[in-house]
N, C-alpha and C. Protein backbone atom coordinates (compact mmCIF):
# COMPACT_ATOMS: atom_id res chain seq x y z
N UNK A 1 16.73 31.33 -24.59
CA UNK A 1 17.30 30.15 -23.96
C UNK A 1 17.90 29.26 -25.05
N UNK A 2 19.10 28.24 -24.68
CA UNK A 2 19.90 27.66 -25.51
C UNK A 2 19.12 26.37 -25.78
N UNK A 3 19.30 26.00 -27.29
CA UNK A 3 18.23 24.33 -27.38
C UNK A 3 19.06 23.44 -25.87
N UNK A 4 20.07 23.60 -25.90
CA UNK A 4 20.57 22.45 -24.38
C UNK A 4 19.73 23.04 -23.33
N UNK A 5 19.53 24.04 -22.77
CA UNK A 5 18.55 24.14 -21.56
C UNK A 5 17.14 23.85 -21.93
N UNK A 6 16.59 23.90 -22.93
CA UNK A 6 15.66 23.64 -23.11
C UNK A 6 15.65 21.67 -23.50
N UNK A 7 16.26 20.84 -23.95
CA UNK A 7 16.47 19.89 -23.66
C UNK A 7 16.55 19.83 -22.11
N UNK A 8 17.76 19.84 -21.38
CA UNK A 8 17.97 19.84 -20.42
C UNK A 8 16.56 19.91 -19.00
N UNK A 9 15.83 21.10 -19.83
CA UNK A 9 14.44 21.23 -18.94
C UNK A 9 13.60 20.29 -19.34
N UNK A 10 13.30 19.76 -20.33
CA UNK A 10 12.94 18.52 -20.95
C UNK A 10 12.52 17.19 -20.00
N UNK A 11 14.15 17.13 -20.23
CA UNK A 11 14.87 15.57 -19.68
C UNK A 11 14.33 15.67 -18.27
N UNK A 12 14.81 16.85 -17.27
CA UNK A 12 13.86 16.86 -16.11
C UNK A 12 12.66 16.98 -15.99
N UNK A 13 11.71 17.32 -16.56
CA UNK A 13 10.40 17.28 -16.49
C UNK A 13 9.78 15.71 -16.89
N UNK A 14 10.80 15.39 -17.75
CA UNK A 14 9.95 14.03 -18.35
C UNK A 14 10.96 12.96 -16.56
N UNK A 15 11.65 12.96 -16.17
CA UNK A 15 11.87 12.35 -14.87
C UNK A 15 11.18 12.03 -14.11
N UNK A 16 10.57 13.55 -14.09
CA UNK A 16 9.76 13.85 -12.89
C UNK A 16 8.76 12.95 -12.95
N UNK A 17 8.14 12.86 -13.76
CA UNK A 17 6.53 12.73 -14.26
C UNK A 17 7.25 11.03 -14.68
N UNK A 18 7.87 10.32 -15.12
CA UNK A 18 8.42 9.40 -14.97
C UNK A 18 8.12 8.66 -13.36
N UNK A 19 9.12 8.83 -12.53
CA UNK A 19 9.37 8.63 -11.28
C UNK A 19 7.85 8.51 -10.63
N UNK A 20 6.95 9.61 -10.96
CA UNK A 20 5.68 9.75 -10.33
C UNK A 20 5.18 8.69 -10.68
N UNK A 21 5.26 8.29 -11.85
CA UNK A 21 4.02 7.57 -12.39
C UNK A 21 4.56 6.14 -12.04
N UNK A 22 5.88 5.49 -11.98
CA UNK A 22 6.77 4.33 -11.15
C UNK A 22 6.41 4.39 -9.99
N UNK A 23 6.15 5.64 -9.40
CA UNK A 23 5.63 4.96 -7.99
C UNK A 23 3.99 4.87 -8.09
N UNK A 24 3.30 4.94 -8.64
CA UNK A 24 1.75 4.79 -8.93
C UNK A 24 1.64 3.29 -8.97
N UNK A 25 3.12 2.87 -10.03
CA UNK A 25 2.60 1.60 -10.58
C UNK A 25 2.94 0.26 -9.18
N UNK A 26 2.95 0.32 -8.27
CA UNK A 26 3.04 -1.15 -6.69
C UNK A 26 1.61 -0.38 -6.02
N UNK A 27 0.65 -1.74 -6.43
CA UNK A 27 -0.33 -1.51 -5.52
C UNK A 27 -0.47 -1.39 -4.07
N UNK A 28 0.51 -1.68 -3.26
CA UNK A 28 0.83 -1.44 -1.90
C UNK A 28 0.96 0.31 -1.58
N UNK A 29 1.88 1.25 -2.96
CA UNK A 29 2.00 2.72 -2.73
C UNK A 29 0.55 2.98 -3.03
N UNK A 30 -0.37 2.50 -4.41
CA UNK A 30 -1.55 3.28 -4.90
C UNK A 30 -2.39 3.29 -3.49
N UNK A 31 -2.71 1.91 -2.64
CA UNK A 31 -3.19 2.35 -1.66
C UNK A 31 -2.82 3.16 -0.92
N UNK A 32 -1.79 3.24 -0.40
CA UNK A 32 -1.25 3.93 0.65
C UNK A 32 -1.52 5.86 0.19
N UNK A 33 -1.29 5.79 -1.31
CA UNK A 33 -1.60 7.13 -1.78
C UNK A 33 -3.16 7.75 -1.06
N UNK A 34 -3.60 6.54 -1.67
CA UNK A 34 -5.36 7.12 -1.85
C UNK A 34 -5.31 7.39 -0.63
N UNK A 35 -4.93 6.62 0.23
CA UNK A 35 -5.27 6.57 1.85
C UNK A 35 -4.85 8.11 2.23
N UNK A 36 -3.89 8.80 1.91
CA UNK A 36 -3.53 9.78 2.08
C UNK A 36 -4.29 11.07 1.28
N UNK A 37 -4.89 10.89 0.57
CA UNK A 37 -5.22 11.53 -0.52
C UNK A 37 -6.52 11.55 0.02
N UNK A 38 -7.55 10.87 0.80
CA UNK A 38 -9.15 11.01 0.86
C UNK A 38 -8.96 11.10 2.49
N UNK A 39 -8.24 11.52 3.50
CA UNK A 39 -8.11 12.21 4.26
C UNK A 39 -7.39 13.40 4.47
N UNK A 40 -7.83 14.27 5.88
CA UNK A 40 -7.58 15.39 5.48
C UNK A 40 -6.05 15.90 7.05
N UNK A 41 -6.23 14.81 7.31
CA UNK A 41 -4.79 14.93 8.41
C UNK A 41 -3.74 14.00 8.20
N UNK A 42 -2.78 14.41 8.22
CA UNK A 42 -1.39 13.56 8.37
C UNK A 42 -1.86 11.95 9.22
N UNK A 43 -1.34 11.07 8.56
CA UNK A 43 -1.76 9.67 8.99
C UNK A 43 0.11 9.28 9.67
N UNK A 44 -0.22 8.57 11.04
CA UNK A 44 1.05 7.67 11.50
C UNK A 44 1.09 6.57 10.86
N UNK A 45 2.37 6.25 10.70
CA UNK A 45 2.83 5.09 10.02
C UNK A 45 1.88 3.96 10.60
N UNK A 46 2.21 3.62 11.50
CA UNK A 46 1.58 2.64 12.09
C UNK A 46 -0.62 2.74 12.15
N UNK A 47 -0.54 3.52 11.85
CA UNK A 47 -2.37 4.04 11.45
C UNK A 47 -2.48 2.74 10.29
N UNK A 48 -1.50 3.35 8.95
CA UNK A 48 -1.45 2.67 7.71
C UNK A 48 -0.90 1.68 7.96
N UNK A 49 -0.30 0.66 8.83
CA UNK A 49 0.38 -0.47 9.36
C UNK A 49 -0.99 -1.34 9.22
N UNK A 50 -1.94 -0.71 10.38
CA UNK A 50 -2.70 -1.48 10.68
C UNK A 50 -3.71 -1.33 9.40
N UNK A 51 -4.28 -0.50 8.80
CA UNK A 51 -5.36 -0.26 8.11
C UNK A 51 -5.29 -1.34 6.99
N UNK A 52 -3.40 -1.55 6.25
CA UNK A 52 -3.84 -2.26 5.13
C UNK A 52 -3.01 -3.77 5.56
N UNK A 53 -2.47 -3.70 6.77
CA UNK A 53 -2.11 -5.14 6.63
C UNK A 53 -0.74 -5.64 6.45
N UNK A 54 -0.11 -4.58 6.18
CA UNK A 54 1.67 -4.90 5.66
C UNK A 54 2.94 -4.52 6.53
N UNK A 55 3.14 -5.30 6.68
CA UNK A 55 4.64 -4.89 7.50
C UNK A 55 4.85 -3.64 7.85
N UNK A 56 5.90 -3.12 8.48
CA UNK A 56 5.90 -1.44 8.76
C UNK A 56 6.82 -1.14 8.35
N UNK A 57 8.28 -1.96 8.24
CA UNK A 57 9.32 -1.95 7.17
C UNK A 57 8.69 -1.85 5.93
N UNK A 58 7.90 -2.61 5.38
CA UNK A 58 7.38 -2.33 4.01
C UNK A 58 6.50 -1.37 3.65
N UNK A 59 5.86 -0.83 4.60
CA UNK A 59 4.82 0.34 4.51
C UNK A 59 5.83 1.69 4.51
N UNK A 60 7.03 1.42 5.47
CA UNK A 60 7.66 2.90 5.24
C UNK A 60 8.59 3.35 3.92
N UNK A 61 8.96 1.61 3.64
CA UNK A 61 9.53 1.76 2.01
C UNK A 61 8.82 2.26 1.54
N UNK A 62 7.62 1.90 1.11
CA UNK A 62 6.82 2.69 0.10
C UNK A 62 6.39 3.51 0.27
N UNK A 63 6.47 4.30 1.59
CA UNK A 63 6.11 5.43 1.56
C UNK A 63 7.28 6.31 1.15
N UNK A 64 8.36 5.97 1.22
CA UNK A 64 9.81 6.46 1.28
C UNK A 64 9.60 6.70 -0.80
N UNK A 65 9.09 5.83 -1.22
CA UNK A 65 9.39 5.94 -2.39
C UNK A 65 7.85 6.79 -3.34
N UNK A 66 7.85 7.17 -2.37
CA UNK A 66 5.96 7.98 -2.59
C UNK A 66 6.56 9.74 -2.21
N UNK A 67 7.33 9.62 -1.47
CA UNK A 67 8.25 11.18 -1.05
C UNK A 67 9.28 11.80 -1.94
N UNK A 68 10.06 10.26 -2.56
CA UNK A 68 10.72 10.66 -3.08
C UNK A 68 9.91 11.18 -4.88
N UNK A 69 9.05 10.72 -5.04
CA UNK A 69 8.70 11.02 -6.34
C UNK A 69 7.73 12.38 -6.07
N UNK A 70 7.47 12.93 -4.73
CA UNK A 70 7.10 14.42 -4.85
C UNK A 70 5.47 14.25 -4.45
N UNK A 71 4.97 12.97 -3.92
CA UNK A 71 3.36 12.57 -4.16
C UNK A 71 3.25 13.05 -2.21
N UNK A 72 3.80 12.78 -1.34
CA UNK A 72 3.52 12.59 -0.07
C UNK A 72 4.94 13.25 0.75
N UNK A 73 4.69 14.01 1.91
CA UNK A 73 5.86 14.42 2.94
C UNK A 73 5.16 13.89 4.09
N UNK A 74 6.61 13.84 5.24
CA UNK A 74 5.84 13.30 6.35
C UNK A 74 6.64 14.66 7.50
N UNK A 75 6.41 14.81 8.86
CA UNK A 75 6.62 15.27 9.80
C UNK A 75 6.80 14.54 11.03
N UNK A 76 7.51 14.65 11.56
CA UNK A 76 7.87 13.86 13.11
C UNK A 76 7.20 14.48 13.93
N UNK A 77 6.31 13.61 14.41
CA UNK A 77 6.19 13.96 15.90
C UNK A 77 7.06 12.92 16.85
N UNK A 78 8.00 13.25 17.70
CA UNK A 78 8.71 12.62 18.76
C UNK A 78 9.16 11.48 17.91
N UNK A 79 8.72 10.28 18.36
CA UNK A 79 9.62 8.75 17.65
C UNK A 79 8.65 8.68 16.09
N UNK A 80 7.85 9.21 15.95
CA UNK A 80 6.52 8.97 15.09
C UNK A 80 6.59 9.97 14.16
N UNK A 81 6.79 9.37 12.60
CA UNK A 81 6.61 9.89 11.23
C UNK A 81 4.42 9.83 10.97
N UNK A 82 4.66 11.26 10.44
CA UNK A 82 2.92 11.61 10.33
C UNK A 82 3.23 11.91 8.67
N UNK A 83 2.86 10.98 8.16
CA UNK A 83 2.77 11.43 6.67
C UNK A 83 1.05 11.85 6.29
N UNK A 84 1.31 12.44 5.12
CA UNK A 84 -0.02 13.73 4.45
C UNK A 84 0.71 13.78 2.77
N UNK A 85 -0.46 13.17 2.30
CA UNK A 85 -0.43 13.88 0.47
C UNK A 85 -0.24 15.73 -0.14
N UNK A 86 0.76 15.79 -0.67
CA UNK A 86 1.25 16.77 -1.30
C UNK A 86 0.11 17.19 -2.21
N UNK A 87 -1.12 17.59 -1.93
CA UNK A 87 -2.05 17.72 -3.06
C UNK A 87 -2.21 19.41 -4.13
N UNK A 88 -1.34 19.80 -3.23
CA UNK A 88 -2.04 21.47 -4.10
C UNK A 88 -0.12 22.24 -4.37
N UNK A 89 0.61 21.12 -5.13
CA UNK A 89 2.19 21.57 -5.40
C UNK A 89 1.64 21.87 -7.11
N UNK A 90 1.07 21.93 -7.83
CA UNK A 90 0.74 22.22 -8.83
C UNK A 90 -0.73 21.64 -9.83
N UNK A 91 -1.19 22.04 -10.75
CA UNK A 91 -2.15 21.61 -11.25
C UNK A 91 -2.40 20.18 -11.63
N UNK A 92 -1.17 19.75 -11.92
CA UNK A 92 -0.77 18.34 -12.39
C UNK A 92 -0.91 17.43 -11.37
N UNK A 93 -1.10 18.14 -10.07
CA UNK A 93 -0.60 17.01 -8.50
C UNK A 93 -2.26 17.10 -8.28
N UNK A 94 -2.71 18.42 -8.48
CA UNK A 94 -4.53 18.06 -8.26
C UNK A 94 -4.78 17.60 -8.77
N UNK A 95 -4.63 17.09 -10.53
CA UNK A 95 -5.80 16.43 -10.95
C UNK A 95 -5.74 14.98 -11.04
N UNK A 96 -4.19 15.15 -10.57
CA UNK A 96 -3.76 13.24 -10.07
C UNK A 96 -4.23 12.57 -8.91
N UNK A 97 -4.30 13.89 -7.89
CA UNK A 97 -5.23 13.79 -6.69
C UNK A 97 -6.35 13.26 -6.79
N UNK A 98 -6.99 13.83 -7.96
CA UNK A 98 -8.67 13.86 -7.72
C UNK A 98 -8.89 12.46 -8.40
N UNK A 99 -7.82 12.39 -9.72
CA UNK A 99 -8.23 10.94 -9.99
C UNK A 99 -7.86 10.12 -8.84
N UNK A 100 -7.03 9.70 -8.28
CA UNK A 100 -6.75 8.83 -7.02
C UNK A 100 -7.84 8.92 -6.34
N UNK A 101 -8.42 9.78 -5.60
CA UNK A 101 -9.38 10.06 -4.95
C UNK A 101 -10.44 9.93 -5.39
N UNK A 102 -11.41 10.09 -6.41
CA UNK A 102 -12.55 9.94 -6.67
C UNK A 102 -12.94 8.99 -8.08
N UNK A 103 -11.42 8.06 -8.60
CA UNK A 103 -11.50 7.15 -9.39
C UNK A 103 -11.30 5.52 -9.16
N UNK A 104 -10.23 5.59 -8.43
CA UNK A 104 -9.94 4.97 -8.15
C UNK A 104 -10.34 4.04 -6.62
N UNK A 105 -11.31 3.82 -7.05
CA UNK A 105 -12.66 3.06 -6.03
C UNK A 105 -12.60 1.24 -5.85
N UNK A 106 -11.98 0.53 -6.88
CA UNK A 106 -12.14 -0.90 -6.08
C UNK A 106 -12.62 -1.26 -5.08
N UNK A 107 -13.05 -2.43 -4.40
CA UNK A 107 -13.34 -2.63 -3.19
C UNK A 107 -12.06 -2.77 -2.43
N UNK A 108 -10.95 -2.96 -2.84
CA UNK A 108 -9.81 -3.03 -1.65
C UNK A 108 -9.51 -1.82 -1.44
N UNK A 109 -9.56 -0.60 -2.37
CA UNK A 109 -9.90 0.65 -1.96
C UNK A 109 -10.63 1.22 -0.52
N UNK A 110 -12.32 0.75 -1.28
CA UNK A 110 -13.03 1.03 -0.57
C UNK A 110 -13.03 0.57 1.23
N UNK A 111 -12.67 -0.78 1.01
CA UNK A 111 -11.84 -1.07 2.62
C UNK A 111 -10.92 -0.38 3.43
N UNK A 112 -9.88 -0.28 2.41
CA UNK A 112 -8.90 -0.20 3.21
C UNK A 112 -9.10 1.58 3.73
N UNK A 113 -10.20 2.44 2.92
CA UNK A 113 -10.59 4.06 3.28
C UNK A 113 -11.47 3.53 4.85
N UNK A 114 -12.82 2.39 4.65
CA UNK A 114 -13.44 2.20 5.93
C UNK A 114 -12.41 1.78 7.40
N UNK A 115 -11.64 1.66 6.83
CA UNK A 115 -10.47 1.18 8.40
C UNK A 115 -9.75 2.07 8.68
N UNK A 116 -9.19 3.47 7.85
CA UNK A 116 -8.65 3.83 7.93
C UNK A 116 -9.47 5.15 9.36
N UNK A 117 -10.65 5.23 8.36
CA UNK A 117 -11.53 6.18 8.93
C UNK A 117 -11.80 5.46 11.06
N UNK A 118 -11.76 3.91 10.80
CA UNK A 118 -12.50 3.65 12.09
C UNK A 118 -10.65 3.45 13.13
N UNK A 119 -9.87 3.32 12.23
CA UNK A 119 -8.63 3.48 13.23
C UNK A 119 -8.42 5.05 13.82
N UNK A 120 -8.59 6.16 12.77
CA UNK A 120 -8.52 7.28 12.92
C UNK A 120 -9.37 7.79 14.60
N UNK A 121 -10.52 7.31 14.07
CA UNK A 121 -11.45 7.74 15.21
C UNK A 121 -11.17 7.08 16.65
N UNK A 122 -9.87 6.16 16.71
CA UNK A 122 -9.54 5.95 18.51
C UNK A 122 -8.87 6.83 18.54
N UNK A 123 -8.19 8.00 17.89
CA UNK A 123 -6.95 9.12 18.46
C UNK A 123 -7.11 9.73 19.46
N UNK A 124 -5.93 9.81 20.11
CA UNK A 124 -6.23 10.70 21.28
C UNK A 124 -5.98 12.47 20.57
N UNK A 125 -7.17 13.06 20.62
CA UNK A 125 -7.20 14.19 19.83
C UNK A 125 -6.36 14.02 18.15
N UNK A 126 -5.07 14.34 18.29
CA UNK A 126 -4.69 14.46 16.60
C UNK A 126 -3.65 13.53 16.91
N UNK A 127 -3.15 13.29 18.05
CA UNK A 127 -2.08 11.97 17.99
C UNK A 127 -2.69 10.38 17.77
N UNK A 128 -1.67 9.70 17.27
CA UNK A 128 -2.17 8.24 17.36
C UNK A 128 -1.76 7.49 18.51
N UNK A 129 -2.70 6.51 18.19
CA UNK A 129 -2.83 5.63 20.04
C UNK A 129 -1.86 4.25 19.54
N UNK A 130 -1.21 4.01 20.01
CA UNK A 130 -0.54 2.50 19.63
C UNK A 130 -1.27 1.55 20.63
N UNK A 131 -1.17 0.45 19.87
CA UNK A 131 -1.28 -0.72 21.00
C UNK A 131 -2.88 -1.50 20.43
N UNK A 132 -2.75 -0.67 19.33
CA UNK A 132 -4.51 -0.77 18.84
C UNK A 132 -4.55 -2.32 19.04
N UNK A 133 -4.05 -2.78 18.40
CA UNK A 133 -4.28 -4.52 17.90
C UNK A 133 -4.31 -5.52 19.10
N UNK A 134 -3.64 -4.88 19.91
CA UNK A 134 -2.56 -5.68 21.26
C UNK A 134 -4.62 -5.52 22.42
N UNK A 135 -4.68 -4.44 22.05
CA UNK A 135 -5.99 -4.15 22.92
C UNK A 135 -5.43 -2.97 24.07
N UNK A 136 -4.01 -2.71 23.92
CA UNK A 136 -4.00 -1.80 24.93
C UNK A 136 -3.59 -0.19 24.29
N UNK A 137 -4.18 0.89 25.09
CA UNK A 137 -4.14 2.00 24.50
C UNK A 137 -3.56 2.92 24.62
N UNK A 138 -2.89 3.83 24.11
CA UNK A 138 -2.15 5.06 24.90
C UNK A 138 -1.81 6.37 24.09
N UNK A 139 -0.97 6.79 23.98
CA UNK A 139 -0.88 8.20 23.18
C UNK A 139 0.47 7.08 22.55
N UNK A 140 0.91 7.44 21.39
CA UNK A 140 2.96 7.31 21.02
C UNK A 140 3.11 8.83 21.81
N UNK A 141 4.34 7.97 22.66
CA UNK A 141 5.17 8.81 23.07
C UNK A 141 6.22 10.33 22.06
């Protein structure tokens, strides 16, 4: 291989791992990571709406910028984005995992995992229920 591709492979690798670590650094994504990272099903936007407290415009930015750096994908169901942590895309994504997950403990951590767990548990089976806050309940359409 030519020193330019090997630069070239370089410059992208150091991006990558760049970008990742820019989105680590807004405590609004680190939660939202962990949150994804110490469960084991795709979370609805609005799950993480309610769990930490922030806007849903601002919760999907950062999640938008948590996808784009390779940490989290999401899936549609119907009107409803189900995002899930990318944990097993390489060795480097597990052991970033595991630190997120089993280091990164604070108590706003530790909260925002206990709400996540007690919002989880109104689902209707694997869908989420809207209306949580309002008091009224249903499947998202």
């Amino acid at each position: 291989m030519q020193k330019s591709a090997y630069i070239a492979t370089g410059v992208v690798l150091l991006l990558k791992y760049q970008n990742i670590f820019k989105a680590l650094s807004d405590e609004i994504r680190l939660r939202l990571l962990r949150l994804l990272a110490v469960t084991e099903v795709s979370v609805c936007v609005c799950e993480l709406v309610d769990t930490i407290n922030v806007p849903q415009y601002q919760v999907s930015r950062q999640l938008s910028i948590l996808k784009k750096a390779g940490l989290v994908d999401n899936e549609k169901k119907g009107r409803w984005a189900y995002y899930y942590a990318l944990k097993d895309q390489s060795e480097f994504h597990r052991a970033l995992f595991n630190i997120v997950k089993n280091h990164v403990n604070e108590p706003t951590f530790m909260k925002d995992e206990k709400k996540l767990k007690s919002r989880l548990a109104i689902r209707d089976g694997d869908t989420c229920v809207v209306g949580h806050c309002g008091g009224k309940h249903g499947p998202a359409p």
